[in-house]
Protein backbone atom coordinates (compact mmCIF):
# COMPACT_ATOMS: atom_id res chain seq x y z
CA UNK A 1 0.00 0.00 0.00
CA UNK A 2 1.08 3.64 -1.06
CA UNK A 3 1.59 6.56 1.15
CA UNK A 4 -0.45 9.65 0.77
CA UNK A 5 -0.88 12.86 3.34
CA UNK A 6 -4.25 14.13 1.91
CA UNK A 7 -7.29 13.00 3.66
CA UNK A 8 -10.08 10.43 1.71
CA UNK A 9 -13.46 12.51 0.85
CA UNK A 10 -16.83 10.81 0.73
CA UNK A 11 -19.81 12.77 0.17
CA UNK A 12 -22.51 10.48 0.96
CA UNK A 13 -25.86 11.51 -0.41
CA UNK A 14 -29.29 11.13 0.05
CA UNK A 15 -32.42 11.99 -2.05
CA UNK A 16 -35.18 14.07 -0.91
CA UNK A 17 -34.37 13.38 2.77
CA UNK A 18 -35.92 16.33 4.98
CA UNK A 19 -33.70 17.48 7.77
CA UNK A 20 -35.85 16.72 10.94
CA UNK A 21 -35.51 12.90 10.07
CA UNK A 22 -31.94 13.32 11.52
CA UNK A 23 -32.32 13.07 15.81
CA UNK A 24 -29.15 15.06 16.47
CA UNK A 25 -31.52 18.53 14.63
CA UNK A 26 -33.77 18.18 17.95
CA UNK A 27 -36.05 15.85 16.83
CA UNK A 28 -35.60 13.71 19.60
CA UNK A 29 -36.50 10.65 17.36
CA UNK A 30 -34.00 7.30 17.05
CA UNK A 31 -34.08 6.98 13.60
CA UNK A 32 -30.54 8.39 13.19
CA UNK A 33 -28.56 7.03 16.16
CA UNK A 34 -25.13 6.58 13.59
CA UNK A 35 -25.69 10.24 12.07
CA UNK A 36 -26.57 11.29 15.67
CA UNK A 37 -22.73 9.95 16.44
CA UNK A 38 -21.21 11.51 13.79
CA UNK A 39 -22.74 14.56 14.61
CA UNK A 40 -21.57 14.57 17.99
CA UNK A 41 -17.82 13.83 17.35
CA UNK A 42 -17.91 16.19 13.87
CA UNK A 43 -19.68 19.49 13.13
CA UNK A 44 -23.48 20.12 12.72
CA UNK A 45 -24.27 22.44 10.40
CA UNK A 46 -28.38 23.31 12.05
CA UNK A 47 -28.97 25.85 8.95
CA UNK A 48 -28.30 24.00 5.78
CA UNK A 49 -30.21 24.21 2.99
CA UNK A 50 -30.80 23.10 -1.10
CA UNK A 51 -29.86 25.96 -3.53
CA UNK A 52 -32.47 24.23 -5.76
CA UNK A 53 -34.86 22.24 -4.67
CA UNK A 54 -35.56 19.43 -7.47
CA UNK A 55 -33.15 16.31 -8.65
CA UNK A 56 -30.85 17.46 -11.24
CA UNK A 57 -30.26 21.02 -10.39
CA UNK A 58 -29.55 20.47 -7.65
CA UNK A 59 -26.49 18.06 -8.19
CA UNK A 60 -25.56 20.44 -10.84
CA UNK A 61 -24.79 22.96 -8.31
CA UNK A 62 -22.71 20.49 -6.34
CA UNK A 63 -20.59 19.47 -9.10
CA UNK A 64 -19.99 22.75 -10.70
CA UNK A 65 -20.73 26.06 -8.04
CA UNK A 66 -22.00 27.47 -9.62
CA UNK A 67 -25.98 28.30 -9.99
CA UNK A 68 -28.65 26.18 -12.51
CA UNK A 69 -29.14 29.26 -14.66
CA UNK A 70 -25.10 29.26 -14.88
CA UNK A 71 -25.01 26.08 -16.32
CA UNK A 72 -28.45 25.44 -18.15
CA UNK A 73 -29.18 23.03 -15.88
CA UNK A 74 -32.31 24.82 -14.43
CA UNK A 75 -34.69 21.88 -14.55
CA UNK A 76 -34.79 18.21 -14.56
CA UNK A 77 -34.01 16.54 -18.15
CA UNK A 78 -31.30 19.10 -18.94
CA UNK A 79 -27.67 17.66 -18.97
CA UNK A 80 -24.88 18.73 -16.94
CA UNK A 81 -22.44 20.12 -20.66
CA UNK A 82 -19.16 17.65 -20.83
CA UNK A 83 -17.11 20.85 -20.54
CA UNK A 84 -18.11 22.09 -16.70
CA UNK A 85 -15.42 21.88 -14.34
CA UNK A 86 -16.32 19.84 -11.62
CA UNK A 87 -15.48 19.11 -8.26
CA UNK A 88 -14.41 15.54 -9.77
CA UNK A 89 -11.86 16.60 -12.67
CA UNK A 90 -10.27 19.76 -9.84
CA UNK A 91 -9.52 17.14 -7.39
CA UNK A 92 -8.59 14.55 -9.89
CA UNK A 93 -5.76 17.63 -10.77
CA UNK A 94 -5.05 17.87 -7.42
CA UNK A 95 -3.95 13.97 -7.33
CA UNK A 96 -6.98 11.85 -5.79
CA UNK A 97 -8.90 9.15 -7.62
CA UNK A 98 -12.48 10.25 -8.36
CA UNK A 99 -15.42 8.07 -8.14
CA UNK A 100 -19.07 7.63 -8.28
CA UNK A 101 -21.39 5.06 -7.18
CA UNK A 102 -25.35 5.31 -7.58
CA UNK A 103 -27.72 8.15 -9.04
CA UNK A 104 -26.12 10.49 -11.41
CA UNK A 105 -29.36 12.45 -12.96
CA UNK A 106 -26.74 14.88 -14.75
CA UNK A 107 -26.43 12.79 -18.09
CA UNK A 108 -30.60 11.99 -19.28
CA UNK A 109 -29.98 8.98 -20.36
CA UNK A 110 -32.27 7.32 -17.89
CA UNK A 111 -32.23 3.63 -18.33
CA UNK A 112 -28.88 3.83 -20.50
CA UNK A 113 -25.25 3.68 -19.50
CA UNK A 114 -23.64 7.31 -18.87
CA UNK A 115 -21.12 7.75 -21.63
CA UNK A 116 -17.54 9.01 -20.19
CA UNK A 117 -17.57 12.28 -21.74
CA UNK A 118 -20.87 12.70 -19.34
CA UNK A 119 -19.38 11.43 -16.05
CA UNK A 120 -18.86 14.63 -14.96
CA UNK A 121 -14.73 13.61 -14.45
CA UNK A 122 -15.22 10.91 -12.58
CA UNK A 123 -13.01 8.67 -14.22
CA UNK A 124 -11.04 6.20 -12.29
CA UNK A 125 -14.36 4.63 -10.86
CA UNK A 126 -17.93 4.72 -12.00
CA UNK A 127 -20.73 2.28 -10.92
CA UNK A 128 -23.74 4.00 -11.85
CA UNK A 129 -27.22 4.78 -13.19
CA UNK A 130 -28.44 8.17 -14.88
CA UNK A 131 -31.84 7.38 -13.72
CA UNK A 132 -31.86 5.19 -10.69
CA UNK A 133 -34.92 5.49 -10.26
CA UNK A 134 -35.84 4.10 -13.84
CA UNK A 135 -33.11 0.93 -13.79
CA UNK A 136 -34.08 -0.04 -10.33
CA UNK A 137 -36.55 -0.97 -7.51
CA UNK A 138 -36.76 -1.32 -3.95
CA UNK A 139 -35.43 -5.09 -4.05
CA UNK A 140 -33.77 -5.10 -7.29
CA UNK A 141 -32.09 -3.39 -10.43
CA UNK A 142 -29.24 -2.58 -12.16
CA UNK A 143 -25.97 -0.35 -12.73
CA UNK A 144 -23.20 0.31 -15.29
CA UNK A 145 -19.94 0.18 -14.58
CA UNK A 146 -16.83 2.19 -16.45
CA UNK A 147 -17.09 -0.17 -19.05
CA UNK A 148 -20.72 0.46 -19.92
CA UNK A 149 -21.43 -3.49 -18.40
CA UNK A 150 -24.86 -4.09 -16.53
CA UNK A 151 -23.88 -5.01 -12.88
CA UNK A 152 -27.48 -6.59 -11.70
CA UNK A 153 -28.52 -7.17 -7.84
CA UNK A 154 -31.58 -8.98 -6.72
CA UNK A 155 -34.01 -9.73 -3.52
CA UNK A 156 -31.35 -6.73 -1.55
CA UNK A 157 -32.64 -3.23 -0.12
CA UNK A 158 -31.84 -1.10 -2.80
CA UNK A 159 -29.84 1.60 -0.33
CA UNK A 160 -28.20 -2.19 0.91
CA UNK A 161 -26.79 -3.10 -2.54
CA UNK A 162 -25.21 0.71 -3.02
CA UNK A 163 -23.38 0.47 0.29
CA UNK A 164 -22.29 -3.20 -0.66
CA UNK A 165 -21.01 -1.34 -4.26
CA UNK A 166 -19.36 1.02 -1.74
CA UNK A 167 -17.58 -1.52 0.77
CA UNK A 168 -16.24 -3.19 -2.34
CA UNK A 169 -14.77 0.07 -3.96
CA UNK A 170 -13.05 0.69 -0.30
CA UNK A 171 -11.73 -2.70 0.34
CA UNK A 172 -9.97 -2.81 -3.04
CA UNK A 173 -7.82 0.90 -2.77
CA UNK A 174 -4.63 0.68 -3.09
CA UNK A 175 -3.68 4.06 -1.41
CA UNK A 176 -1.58 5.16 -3.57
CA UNK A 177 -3.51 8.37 -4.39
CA UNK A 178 -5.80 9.69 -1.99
CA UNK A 179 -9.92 9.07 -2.68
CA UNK A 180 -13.12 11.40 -3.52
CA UNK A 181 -15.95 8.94 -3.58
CA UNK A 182 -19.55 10.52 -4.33
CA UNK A 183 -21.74 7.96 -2.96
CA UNK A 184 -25.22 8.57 -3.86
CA UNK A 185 -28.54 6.71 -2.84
CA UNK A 186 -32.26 7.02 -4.27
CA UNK A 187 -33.78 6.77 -0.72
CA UNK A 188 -35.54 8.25 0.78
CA UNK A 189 -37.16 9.66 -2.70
CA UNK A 190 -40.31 7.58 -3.58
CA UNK A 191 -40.66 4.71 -6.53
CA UNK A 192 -41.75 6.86 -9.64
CA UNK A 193 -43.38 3.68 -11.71
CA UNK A 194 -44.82 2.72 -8.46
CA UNK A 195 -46.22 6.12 -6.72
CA UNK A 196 -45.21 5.19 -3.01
CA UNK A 197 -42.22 5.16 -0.97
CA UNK A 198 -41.09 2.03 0.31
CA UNK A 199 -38.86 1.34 3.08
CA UNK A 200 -37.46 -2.18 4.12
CA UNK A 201 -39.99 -4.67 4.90
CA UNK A 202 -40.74 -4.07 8.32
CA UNK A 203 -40.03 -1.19 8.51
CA UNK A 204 -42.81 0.65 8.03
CA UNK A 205 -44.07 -0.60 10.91
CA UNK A 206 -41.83 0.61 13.71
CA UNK A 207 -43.08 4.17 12.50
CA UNK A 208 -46.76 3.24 11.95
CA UNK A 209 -47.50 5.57 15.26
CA UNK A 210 -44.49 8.34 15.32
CA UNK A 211 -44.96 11.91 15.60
CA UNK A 212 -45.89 14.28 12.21
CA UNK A 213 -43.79 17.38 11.76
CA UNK A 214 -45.63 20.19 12.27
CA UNK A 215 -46.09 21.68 8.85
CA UNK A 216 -47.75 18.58 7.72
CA UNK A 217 -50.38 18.11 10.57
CA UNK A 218 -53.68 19.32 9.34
CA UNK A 219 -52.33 19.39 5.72
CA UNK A 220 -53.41 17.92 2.68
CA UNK A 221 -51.05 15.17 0.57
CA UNK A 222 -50.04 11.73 1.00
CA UNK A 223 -47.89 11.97 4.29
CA UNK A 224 -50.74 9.67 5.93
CA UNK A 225 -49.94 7.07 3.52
CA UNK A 226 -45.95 7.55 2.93
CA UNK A 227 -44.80 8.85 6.59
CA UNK A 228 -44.11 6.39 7.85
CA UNK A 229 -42.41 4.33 5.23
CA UNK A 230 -40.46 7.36 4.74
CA UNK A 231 -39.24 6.91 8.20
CA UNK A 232 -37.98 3.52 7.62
CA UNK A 233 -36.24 4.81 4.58
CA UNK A 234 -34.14 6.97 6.98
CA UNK A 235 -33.91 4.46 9.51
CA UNK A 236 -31.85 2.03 6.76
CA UNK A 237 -30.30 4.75 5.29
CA UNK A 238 -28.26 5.55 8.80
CA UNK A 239 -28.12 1.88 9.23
CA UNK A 240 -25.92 2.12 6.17
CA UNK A 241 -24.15 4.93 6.97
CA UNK A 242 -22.68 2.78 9.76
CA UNK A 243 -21.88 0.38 7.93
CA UNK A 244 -19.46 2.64 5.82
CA UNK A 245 -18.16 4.01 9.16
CA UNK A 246 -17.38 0.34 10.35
CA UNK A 247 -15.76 -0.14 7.05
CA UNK A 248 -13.89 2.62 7.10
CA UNK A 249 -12.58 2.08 10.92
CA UNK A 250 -11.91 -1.48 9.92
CA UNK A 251 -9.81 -0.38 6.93
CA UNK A 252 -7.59 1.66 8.86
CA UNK A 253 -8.57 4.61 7.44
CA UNK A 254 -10.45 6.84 9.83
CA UNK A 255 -8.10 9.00 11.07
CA UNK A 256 -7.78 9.97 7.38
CA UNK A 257 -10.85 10.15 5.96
CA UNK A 258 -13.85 12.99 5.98
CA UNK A 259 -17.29 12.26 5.83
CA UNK A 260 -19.71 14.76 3.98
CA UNK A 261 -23.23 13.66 4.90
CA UNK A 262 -26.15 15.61 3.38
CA UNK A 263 -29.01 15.93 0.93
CA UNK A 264 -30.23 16.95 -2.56
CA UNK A 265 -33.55 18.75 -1.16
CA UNK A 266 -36.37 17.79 1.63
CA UNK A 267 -40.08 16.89 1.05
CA UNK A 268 -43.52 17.95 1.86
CA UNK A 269 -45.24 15.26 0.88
CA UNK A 270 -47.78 17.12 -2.09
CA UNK A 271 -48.74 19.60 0.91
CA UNK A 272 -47.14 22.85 -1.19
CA UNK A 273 -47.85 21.41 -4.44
CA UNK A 274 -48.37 18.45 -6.45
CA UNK A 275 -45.35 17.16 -6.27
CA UNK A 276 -42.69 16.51 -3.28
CA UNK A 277 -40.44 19.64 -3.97
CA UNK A 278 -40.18 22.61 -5.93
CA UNK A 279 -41.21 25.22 -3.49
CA UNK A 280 -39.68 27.90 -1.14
CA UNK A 281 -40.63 26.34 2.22
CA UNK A 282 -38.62 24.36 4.88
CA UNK A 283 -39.76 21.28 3.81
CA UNK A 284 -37.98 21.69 -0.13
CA UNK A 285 -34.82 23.11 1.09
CA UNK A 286 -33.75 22.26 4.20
CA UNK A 287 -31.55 19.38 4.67
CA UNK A 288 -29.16 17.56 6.87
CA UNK A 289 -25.79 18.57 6.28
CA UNK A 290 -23.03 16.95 8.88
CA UNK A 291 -19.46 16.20 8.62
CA UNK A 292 -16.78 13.90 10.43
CA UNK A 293 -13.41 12.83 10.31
CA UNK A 294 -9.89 14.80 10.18
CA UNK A 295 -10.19 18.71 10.95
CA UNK A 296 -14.24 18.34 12.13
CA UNK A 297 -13.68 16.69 15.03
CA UNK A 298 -14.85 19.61 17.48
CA UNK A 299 -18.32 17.94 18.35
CA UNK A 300 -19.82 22.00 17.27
CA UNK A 301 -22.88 23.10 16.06
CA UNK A 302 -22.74 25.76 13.54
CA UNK A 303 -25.23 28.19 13.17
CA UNK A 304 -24.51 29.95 9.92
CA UNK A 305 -26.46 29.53 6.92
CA UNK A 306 -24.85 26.69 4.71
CA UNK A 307 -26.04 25.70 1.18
CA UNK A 308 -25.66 22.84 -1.41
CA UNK A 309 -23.56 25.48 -3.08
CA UNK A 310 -20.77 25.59 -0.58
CA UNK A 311 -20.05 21.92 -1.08
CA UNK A 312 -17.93 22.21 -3.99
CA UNK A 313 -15.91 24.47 -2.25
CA UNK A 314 -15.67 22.84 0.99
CA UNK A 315 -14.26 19.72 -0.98
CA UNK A 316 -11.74 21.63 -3.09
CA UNK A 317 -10.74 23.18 0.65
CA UNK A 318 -10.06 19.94 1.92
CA UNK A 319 -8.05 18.87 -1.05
CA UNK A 320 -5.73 21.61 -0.92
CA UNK A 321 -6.62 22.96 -4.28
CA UNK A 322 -7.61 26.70 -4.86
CA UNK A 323 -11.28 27.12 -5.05
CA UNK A 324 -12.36 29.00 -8.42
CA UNK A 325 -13.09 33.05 -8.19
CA UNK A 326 -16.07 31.79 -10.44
CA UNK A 327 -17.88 29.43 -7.49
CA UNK A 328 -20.44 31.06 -5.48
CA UNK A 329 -20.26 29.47 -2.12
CA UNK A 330 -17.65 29.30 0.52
CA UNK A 331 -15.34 26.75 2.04
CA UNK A 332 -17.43 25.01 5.36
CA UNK A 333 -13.61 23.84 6.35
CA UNK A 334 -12.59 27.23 6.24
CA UNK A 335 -15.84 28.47 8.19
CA UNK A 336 -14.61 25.65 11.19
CA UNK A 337 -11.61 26.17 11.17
CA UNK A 338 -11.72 30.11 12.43
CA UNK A 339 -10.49 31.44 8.62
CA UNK A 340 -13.82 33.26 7.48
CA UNK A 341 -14.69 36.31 9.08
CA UNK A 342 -17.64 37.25 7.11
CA UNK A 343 -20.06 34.60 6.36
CA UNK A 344 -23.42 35.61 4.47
CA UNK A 345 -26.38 36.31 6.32
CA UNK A 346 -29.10 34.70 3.52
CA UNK A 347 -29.23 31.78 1.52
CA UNK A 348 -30.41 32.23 -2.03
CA UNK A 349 -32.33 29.45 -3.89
CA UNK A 350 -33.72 29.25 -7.71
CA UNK A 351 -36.91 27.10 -8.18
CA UNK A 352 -37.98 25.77 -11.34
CA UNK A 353 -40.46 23.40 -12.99
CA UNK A 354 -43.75 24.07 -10.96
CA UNK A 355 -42.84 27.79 -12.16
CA UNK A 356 -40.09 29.75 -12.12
CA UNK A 357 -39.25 31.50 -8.75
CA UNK A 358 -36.29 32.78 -6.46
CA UNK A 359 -36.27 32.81 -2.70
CA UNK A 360 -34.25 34.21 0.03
CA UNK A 361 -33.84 32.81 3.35
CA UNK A 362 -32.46 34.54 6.42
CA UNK A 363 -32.16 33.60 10.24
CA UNK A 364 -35.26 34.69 10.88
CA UNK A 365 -37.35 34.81 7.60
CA UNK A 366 -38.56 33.37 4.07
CA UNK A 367 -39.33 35.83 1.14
CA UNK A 368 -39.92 34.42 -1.99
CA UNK A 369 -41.04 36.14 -5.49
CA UNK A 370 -42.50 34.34 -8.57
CA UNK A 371 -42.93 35.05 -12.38
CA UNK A 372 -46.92 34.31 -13.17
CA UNK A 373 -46.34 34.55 -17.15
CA UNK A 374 -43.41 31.95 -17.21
CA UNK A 375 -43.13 28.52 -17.63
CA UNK A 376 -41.30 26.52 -15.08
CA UNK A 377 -40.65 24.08 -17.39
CA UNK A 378 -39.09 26.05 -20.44
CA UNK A 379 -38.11 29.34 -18.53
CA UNK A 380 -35.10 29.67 -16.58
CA UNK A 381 -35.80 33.45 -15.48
CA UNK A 382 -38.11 36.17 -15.70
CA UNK A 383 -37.42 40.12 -15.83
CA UNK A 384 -40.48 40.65 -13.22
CA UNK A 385 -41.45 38.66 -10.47
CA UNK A 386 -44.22 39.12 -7.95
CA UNK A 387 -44.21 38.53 -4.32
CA UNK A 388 -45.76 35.32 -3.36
CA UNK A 389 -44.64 34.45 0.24
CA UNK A 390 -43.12 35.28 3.56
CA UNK A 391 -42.70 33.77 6.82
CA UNK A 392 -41.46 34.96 9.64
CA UNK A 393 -39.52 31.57 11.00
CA UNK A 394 -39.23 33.01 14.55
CA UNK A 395 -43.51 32.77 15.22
CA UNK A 396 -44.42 30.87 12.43
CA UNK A 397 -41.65 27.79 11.87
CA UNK A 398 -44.14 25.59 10.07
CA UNK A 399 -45.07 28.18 7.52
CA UNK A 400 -48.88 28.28 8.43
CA UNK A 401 -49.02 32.44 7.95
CA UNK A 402 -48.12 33.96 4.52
CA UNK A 403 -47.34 37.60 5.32
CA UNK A 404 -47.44 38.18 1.87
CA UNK A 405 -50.06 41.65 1.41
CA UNK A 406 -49.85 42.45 4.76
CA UNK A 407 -49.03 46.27 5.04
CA UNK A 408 -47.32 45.62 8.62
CA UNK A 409 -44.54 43.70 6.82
CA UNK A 410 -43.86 46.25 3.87
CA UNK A 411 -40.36 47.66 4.79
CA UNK A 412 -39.37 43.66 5.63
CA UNK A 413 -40.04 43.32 2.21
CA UNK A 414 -38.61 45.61 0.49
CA UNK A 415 -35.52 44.92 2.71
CA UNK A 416 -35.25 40.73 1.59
CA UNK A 417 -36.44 42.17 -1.99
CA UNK A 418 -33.18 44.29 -2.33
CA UNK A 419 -31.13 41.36 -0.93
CA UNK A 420 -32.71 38.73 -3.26
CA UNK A 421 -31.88 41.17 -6.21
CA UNK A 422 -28.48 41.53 -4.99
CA UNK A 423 -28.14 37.56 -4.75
CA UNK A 424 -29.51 37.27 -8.77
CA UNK A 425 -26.97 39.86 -9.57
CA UNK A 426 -24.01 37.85 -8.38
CA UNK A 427 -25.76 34.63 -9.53
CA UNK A 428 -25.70 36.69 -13.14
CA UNK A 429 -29.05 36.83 -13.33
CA UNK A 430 -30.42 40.02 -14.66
CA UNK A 431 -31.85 42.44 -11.92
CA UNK A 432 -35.36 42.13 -12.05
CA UNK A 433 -38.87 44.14 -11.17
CA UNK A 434 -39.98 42.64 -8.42
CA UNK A 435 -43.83 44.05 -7.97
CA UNK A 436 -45.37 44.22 -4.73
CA UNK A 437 -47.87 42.12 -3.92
CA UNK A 438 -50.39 44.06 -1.62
């Protein structure tokens, strides 16, 4: 086995996975007793949140840094262009071995193998599916690997199989070059072809009778019929998660290896729409965002406002690479280890395909603005918006009470509309009209 000095990277990444599933957020549940111990021997991050709240966007902004409407990747079905730089081909500069097991949703070729020039740079291992959710099911599917060859699994938990993929691909390093594996599940995001969510048999049970969050009690949607599943997604999901961490400590290889744990975007189970995501409120965008291992070992919770857009620059951080001028977030190692003085105070996020909106979230509130003559679907931006919501998260953290119209509330919004404007400008969007709503 080789030498190396740089630490391993995993990002390990769920799908549509809400942040109060994880205990360690105050939850109080035990669905998340291995996150819970990661959490308390790494850093929290209790404000983290999706830049984009829907599949492929989303990712987009983790590989790149840069926002949807930067790359054309504003929507699902749009592919991530075979000449971004990604987090994959910097660090792959910077000497590790980049690879990816699971979901990609950045190539649209759904049930067919990802060619390499649409790997996003991850080169030196690939065990994938564009579309996992197309090529598999709960108990059985299918992946490519590098050399385009179907690599099957049958009667095994779906989020099982992927972590088996993943103990594999870490028992057979050699060392010689440090890793950046992007491992990343389908659960807890529902079966498309079948309309449900299914967790492990069984599982469903243990969660038959635990307690709704409070933004979907009294709502409308399917959370009466997929809660609980949902639960059990979770509940495997950190049962996996410690498998990796056994693996890893087995291996030899914790006291050099980081753990990124987080999210794509949350879900609200059809209560905000008629889908699962796509909208401003806590339930899209917030997520679980926690990391362990070398240099996050403080047992801290962070306040400050994180976003899927400071991942890419967190991982170039810990690599020892430069982070681009272009890449809008900042470096989470950086923020931890006492070398940012300024952190921002908001969060900006695009929203696409149920319409075309921007939001801006601050400690204490939501404002978000939306373009009634554009089409989510073909649209990427609008020169006017109107106002559509705002929360104050203080009084109202379930998002019952759109201020929205309410004259008491005028110079809040004209405040958060001045700051969104200023986060489209530096996202190089073009400053809009944003018309008051009242």
């Amino acid at each position: 086995m080789g030498q190396q000095t740089k630490p391993n990277i995993i990002i390990f990444f769920t799908d549509q996975q809400r942040w109060d599933t994880v205990g360690c957020y105050g939850t109080h549940n035990d669905i998340t007793p291995n996150l819970d111990k990661a959490a308390q021997n790494g850093v929290r991050f209790q404000n983290a949140f999706s830049c984009q709240p829907v599949c492929t966007p989303a990712r987009a902004c983790i590989q790149t840094g840069r926002f949807g409407t930067e790359t054309g990747v504003f929507r699902n079905r749009r592919p991530l262009a075979p000449d971004e730089n990604t987090i994959a081909k910097i660090m792959r500069n910077e000497g590790y071995e980049a690879g990816y097991i699971g979901k990609w949703h950045l190539a649209i070729t759904r049930d067919k193998p990802v060619p390499l020039k649409l790997r996003g740079g991850y080169e030196e291992f690939w065990l994938a599916s564009d579309g996992l959710e197309h090529t598999t099911h709960p108990y059985e599917g299918l992946l490519f690997d590098s050399q385009n060859k179907k690599i099957t699994f049958k009667d095994k938990y779906r989020a099982d199989a992927i972590t088996d993929f993943a103990i594999d691909y870490l028992r057979t390093r050699t060392l010689e070059k440090p890793f950046f594996l992007f491992l990343s599940y389908l659960e807890p995001h529902h079966q498309n072809d079948m309309e449900k969510f299914v967790s492990p048999d069984g599982y469903a049970e243990k969660f038959k009778d635990y307690p709704v969050p409070g933004d979907l009690i009294d709502q409308e949607g399917d959370w009466r019929d997929g809660l609980a599943d949902y639960y059990g997604m979770c509940k495997r999901l950190d049962e996996n998660f410690g498998r990796i961490n056994d693996e890893i400590e087995a291996l030899g290889l914790k006291d050099n290896t980081i753990i990124i744990y987080t999210s794509d975007h949350g879900c609200h189970f059809k209560t905000r729409n008629s889908e699962y995501k796509r909208s401003c409120h806590e339930s899209s965008i917030r997520i679980p965002l926690i990391i362990s291992g070398p240099g996050f070992e403080s047992g801290e919770v962070r306040e400050e406002l994180a976003s899927l857009i400071d991942i890419a620059p967190t991982v170039i951080d810990i690599g020892g690479a430069s982070i681009p001028e272009y890449m809008h977030g900042k470096s989470l190692k950086a923020l931890v280890d006492g070398e940012v003085y300024s952190w921002p105070e908001n969060v900006f996020i695009q929203i696409s395909e149920t319409g075309v909106a921007r939001a801006i979230r601050t400690g204490r509130w939501k404002y978000c603005v939306h373009a009634p003559d554009k089409d989510g679907w073909k649209d990427s931006g609008s020169k006017v918006y109107l106002e559509e919501f705002l929360y104050d998260l203080e009084s109202d953290p379930h998002e019952k009470v759109n201020l929205i119209g309410n004259q008491d509330y005028m110079d809040i919004c004209n405040g958060l509309a001045e700051a969104l404007k200023i986060k489209m400008a530096e996202a190089g969007e073009e400053i809009p009209v944003i018309l008051r709503n009242c």
